[in-house]
C-alpha atoms as a PDB file:
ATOM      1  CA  UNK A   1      25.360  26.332  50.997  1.00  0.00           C
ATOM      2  CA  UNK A   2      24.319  29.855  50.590  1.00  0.00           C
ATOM      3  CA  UNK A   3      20.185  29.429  51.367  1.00  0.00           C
ATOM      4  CA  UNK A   4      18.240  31.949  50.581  1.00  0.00           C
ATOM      5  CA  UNK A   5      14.900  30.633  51.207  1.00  0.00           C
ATOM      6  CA  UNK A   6      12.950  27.316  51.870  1.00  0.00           C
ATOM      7  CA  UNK A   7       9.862  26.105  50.924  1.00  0.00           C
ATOM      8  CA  UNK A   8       8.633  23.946  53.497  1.00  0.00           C
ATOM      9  CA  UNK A   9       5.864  21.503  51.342  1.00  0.00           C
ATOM     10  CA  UNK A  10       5.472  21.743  47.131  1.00  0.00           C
ATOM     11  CA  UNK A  11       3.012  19.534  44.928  1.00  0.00           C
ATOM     12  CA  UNK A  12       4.121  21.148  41.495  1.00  0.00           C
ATOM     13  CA  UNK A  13       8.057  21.471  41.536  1.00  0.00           C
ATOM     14  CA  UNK A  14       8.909  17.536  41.569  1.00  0.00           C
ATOM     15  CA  UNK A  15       7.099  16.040  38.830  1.00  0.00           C
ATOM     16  CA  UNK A  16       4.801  13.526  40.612  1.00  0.00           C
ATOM     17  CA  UNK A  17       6.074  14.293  44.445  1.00  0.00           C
ATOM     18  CA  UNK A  18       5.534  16.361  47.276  1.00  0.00           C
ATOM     19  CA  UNK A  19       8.949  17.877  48.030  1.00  0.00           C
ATOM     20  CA  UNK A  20      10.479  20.715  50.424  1.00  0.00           C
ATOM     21  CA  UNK A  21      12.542  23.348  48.013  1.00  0.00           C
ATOM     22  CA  UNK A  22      15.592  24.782  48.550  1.00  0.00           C
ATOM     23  CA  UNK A  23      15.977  28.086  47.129  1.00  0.00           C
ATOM     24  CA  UNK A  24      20.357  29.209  46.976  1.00  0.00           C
ATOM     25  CA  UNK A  25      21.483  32.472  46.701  1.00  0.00           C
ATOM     26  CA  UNK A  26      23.829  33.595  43.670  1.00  0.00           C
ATOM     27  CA  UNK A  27      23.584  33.517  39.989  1.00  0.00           C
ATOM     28  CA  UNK A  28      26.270  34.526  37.439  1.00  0.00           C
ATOM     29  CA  UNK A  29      23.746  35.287  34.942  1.00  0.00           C
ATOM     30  CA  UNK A  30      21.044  38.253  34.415  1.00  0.00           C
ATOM     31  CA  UNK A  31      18.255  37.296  32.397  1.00  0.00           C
ATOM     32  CA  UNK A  32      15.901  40.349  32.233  1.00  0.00           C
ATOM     33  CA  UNK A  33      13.008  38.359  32.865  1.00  0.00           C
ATOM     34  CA  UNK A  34      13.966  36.805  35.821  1.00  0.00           C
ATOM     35  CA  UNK A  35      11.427  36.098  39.164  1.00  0.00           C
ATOM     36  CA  UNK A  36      14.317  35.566  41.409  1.00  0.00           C
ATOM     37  CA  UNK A  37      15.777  38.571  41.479  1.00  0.00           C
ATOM     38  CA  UNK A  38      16.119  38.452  45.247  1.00  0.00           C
ATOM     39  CA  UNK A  39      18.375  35.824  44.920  1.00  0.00           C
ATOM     40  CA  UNK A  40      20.522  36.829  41.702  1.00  0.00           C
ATOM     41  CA  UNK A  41      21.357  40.121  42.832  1.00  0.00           C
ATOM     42  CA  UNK A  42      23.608  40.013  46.127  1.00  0.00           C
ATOM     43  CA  UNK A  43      22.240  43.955  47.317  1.00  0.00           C
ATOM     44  CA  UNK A  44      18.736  42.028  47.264  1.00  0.00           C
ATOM     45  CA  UNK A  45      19.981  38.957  49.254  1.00  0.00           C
ATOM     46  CA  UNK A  46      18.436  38.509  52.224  1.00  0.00           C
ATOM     47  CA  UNK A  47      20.747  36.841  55.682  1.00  0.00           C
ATOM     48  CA  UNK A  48      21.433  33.009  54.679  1.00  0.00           C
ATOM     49  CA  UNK A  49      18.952  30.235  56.199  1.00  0.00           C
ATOM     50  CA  UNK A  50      21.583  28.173  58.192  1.00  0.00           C
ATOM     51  CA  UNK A  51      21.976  24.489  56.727  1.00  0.00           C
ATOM     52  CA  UNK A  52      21.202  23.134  59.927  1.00  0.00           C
ATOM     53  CA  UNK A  53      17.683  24.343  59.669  1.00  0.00           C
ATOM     54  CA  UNK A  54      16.893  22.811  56.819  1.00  0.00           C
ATOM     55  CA  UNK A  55      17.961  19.844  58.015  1.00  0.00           C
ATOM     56  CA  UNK A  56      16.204  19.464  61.133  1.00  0.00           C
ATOM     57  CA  UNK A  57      12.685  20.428  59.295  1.00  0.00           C
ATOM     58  CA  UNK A  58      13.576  17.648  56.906  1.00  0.00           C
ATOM     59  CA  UNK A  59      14.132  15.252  59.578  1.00  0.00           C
ATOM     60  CA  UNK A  60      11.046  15.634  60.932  1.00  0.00           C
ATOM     61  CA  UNK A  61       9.488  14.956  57.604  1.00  0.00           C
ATOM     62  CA  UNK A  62      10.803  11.940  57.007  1.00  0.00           C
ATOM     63  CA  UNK A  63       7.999   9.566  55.977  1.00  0.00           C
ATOM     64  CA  UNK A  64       5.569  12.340  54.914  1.00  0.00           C
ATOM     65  CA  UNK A  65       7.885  14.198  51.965  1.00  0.00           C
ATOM     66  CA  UNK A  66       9.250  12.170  48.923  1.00  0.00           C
ATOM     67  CA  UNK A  67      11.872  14.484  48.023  1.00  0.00           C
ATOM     68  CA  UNK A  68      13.662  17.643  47.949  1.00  0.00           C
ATOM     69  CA  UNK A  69      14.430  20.171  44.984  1.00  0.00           C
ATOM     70  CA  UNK A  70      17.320  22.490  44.839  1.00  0.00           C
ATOM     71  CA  UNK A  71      16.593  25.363  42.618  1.00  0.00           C
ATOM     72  CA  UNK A  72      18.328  29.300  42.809  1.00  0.00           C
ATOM     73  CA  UNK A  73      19.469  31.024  41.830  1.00  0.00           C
ATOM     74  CA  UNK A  74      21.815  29.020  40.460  1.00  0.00           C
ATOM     75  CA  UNK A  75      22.686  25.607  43.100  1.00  0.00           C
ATOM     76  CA  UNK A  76      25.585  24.207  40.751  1.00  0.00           C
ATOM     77  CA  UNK A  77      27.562  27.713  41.835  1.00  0.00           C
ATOM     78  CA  UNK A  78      27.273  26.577  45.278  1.00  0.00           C
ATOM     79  CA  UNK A  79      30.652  24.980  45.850  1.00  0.00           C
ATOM     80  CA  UNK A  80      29.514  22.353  48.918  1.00  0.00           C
ATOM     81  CA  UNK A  81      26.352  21.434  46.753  1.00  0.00           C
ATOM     82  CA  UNK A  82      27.495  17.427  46.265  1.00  0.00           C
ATOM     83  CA  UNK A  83      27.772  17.171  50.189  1.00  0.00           C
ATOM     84  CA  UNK A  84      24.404  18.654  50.813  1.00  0.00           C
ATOM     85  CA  UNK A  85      23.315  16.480  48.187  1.00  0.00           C
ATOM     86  CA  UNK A  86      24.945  13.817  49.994  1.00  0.00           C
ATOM     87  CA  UNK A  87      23.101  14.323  53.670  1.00  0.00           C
ATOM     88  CA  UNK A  88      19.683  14.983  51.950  1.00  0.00           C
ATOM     89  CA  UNK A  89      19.825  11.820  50.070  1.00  0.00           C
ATOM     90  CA  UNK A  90      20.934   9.922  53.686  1.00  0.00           C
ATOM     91  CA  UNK A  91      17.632  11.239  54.521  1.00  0.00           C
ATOM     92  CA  UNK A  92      16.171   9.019  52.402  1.00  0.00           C
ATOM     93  CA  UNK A  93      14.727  11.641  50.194  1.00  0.00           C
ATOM     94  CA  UNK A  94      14.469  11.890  46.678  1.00  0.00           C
ATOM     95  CA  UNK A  95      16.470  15.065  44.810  1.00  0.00           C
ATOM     96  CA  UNK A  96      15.205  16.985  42.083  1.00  0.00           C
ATOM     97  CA  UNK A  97      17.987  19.701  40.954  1.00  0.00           C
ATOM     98  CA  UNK A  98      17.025  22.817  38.437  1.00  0.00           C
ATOM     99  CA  UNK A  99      19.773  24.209  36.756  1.00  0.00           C
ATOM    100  CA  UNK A 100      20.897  26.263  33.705  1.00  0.00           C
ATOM    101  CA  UNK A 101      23.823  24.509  32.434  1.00  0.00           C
ATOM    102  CA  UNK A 102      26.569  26.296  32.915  1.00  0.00           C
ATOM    103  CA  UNK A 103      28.742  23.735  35.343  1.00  0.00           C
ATOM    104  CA  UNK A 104      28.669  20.944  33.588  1.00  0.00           C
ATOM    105  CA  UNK A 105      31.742  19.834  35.708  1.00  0.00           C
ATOM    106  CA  UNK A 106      29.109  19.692  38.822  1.00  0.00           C
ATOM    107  CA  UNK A 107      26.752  17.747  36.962  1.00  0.00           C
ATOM    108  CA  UNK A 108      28.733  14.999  35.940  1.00  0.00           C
ATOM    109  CA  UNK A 109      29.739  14.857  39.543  1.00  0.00           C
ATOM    110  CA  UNK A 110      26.403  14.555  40.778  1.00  0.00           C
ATOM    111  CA  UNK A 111      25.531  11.716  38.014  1.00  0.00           C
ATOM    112  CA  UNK A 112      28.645   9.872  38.949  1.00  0.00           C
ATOM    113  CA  UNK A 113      27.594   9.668  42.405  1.00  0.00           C
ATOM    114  CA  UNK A 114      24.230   9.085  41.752  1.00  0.00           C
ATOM    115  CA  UNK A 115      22.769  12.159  43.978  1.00  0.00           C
ATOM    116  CA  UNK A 116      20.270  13.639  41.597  1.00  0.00           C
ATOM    117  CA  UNK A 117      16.827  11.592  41.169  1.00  0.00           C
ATOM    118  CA  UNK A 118      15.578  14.054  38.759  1.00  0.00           C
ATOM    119  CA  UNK A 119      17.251  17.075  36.825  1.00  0.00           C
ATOM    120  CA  UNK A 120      15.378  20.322  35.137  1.00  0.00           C
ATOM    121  CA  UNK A 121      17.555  22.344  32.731  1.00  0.00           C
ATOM    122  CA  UNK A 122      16.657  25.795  31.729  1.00  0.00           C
ATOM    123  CA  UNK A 123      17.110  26.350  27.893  1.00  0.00           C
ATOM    124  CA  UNK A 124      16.573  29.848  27.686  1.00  0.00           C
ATOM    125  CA  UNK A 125      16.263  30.243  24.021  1.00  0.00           C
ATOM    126  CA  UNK A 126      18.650  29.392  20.641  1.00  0.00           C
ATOM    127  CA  UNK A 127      22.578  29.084  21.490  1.00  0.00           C
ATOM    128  CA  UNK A 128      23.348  32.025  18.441  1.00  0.00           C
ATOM    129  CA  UNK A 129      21.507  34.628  20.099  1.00  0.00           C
ATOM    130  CA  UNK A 130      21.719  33.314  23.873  1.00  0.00           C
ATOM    131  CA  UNK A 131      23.286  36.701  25.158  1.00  0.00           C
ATOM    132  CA  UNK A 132      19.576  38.253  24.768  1.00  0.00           C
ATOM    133  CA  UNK A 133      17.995  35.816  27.660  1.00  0.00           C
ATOM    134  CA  UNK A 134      20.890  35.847  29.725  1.00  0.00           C
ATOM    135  CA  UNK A 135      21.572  39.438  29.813  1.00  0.00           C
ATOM    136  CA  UNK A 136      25.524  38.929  29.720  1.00  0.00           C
ATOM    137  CA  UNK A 137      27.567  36.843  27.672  1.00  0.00           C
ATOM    138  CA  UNK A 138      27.246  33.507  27.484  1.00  0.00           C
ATOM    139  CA  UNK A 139      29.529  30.904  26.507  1.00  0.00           C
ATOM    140  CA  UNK A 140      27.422  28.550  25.092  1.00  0.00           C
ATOM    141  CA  UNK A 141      29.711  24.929  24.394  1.00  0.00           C
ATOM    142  CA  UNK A 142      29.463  24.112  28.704  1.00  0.00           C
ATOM    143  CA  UNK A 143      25.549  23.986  28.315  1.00  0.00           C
ATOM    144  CA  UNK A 144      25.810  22.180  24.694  1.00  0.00           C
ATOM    145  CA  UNK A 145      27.771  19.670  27.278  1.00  0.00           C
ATOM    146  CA  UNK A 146      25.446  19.477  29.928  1.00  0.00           C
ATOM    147  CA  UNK A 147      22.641  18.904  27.906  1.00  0.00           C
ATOM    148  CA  UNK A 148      24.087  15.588  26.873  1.00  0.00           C
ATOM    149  CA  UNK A 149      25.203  14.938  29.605  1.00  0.00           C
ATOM    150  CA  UNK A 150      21.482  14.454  31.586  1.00  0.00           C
ATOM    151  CA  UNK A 151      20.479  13.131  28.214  1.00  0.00           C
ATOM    152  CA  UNK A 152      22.657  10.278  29.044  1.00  0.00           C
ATOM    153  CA  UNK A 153      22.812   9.856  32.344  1.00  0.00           C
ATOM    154  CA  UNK A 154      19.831   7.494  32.468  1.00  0.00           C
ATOM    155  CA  UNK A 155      18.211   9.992  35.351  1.00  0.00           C
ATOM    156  CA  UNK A 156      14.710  11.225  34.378  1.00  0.00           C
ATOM    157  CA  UNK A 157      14.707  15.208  33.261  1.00  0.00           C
ATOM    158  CA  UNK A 158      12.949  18.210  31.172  1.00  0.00           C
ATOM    159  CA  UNK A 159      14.493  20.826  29.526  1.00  0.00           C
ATOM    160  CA  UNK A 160      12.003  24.024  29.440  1.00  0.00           C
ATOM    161  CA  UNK A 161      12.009  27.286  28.002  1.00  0.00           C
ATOM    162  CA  UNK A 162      10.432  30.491  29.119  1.00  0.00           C
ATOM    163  CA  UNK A 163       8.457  31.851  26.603  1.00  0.00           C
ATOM    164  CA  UNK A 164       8.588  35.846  26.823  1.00  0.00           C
ATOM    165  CA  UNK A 165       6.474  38.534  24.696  1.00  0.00           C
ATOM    166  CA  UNK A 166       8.448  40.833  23.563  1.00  0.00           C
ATOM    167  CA  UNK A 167      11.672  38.794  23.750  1.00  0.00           C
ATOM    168  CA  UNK A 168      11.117  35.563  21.708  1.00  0.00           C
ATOM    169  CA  UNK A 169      10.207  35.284  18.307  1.00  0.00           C
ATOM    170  CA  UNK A 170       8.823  32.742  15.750  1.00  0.00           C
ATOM    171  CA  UNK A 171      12.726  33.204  14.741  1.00  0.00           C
ATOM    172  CA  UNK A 172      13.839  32.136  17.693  1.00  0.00           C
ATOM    173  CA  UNK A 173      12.278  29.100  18.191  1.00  0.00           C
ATOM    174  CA  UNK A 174      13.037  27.803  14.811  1.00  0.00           C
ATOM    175  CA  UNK A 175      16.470  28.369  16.168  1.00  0.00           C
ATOM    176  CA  UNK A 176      15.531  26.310  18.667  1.00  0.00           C
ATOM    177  CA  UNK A 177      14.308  23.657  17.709  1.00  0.00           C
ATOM    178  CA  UNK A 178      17.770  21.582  16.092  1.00  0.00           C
ATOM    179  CA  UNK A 179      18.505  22.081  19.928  1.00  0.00           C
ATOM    180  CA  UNK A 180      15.665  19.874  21.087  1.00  0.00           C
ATOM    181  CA  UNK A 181      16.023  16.695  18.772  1.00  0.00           C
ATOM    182  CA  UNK A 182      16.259  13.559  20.656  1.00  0.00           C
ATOM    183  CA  UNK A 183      15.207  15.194  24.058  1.00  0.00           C
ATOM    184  CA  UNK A 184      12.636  12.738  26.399  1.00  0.00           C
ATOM    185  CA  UNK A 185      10.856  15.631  28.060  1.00  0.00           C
ATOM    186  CA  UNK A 186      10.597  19.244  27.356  1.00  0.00           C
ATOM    187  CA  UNK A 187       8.263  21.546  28.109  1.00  0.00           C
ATOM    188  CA  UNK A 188       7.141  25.340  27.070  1.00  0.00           C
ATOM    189  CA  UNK A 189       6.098  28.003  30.274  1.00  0.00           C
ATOM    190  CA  UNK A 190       4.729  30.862  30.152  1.00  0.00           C
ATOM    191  CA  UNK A 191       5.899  34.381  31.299  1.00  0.00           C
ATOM    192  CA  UNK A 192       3.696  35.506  33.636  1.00  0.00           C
ATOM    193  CA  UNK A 193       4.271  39.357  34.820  1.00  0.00           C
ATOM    194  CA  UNK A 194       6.577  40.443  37.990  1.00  0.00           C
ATOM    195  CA  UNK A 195       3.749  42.054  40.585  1.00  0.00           C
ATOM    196  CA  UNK A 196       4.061  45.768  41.000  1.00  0.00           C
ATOM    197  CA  UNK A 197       6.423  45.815  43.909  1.00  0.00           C
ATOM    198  CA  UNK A 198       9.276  43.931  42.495  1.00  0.00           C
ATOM    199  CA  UNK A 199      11.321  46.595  41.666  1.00  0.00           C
ATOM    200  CA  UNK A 200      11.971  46.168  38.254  1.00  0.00           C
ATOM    201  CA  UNK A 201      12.000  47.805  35.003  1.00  0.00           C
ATOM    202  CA  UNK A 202      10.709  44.386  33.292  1.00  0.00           C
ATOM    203  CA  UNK A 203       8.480  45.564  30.795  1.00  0.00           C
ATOM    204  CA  UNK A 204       7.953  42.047  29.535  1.00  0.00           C
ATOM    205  CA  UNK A 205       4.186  39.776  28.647  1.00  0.00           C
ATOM    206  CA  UNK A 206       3.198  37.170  28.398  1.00  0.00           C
ATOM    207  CA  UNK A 207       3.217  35.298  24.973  1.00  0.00           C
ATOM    208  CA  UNK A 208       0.401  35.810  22.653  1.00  0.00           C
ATOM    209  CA  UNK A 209      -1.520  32.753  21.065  1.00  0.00           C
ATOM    210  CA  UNK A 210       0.116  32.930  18.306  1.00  0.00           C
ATOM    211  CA  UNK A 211       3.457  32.570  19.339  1.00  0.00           C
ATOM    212  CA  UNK A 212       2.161  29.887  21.881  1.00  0.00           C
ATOM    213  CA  UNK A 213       0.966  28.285  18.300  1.00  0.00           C
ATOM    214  CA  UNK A 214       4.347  28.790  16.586  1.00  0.00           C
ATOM    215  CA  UNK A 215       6.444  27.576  19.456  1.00  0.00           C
ATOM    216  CA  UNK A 216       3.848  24.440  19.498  1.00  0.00           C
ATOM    217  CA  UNK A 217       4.340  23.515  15.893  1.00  0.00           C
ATOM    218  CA  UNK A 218       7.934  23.773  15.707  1.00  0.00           C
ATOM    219  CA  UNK A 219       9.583  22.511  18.658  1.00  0.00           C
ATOM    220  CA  UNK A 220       6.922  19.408  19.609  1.00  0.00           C
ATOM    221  CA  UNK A 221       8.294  16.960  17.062  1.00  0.00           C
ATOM    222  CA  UNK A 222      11.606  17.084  18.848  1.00  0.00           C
ATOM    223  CA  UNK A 223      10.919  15.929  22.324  1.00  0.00           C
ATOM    224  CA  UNK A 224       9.069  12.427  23.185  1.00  0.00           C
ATOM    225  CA  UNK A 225       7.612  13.912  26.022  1.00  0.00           C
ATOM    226  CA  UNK A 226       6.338  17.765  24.894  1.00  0.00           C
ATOM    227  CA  UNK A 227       4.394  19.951  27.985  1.00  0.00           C
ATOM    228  CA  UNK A 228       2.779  23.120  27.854  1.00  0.00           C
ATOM    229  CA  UNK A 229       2.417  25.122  30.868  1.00  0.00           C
END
């Protein structure tokens, strides 16, 4: 895979582990409020971590990690993802995947095979007006499919929006919320501002309390499981 960056220890990105994280490089998408800008855009990417690296970190953390996570990016673009998969899990580690959606021909791989321990789908905001978080267009019926397909694949998951001042609206997340019925876990996070070096033109906030409020109300009766972060 195309590695852009590895996070050797994490208590917060595998819900109840302590996993390494795998950052890959490439993203067809370009959601203006994106923090991984570094590894969306290929002039920003940085020379590619060799596999093999990875690897021999891991093995030297067997007993003392849980898992791993594979995050981007966007991992399900990474066409040998299923055999990395494959060698992490005959580590004996745990997998975590984060994801937005769009290969849903990759995920039911993974499920199939039973690779993924734990999967975290970005839903960026209501399928009519998706083009707005993405920044390109979007077809929308490959992440209507995904969705259902971790929804039924018996493997524990969130779905989780970015909440964005300035780009959401109470609107919007009664758009939203039809999306959302039936869901196990989903959770809200906040925007929090790009720092001053990233080289951006984001001019975004974070969201006020009363959208916090709104997006509360209308999209908690959905999900069993509904987070706040």
């Amino acid at each position: 895979m195309k590695i852009g960056g590895y996070q050797k220890n994490s208590l917060i990105d595998f819900p109840g582990k302590v996993a390494a994280v795998v950052f890959t490089q490439g993203c067809g998408w370009r959601c203006p409020y994106c923090h991984n800008r570094s590894l969306v855009l290929p002039a920003r990417f940085q020379p590619a971590i060799p596999e093999e690296e990875i690897f021999d970190h891991l093995k030297l953390r067997q007993g003392q990690l849980d898992g791993v996570v594979i995050t981007g990016g966007e991992p399900t673009q990474q066409p040998d993802l299923a055999d990395f998969c494959r060698r992490v899990r005959k580590l004996g580690f745990l997998l975590k995947l984060d994801t937005n959606g769009s290969q849903p021909g990759v995920l039911s791989q993974l499920i199939g095979e039973g690779l993924v321990d734990y999967f975290a789908m970005d839903v960026k905001g209501p399928f009519c007006d998706y083009a707005r978080f993405t920044g390109c267009a979007v077809d929308t019926g490959p992440l209507e499919l995904s969705m259902e397909l971790i929804k039924k694949s018996g493997v524990p998951y969130e779905f989780r929006t970015t909440l964005v001042g300035g780009l959401h609206t109470a609107q919007h997340l009664r758009q939203l919320a039809p999306q959302l019925i039936g869901v196990r876990r989903y959770a809200i996070q906040s925007y929090h501002p790009l720092p001053p070096d990233a080289k951006t033109t984001d001019h975004f906030s974070p969201p006020d309390a009363e959208l916090l409020a709104t997006a509360s109300k209308l999209l908690r009766s959905g999900a069993g499981d509904f987070l706040m972060r």
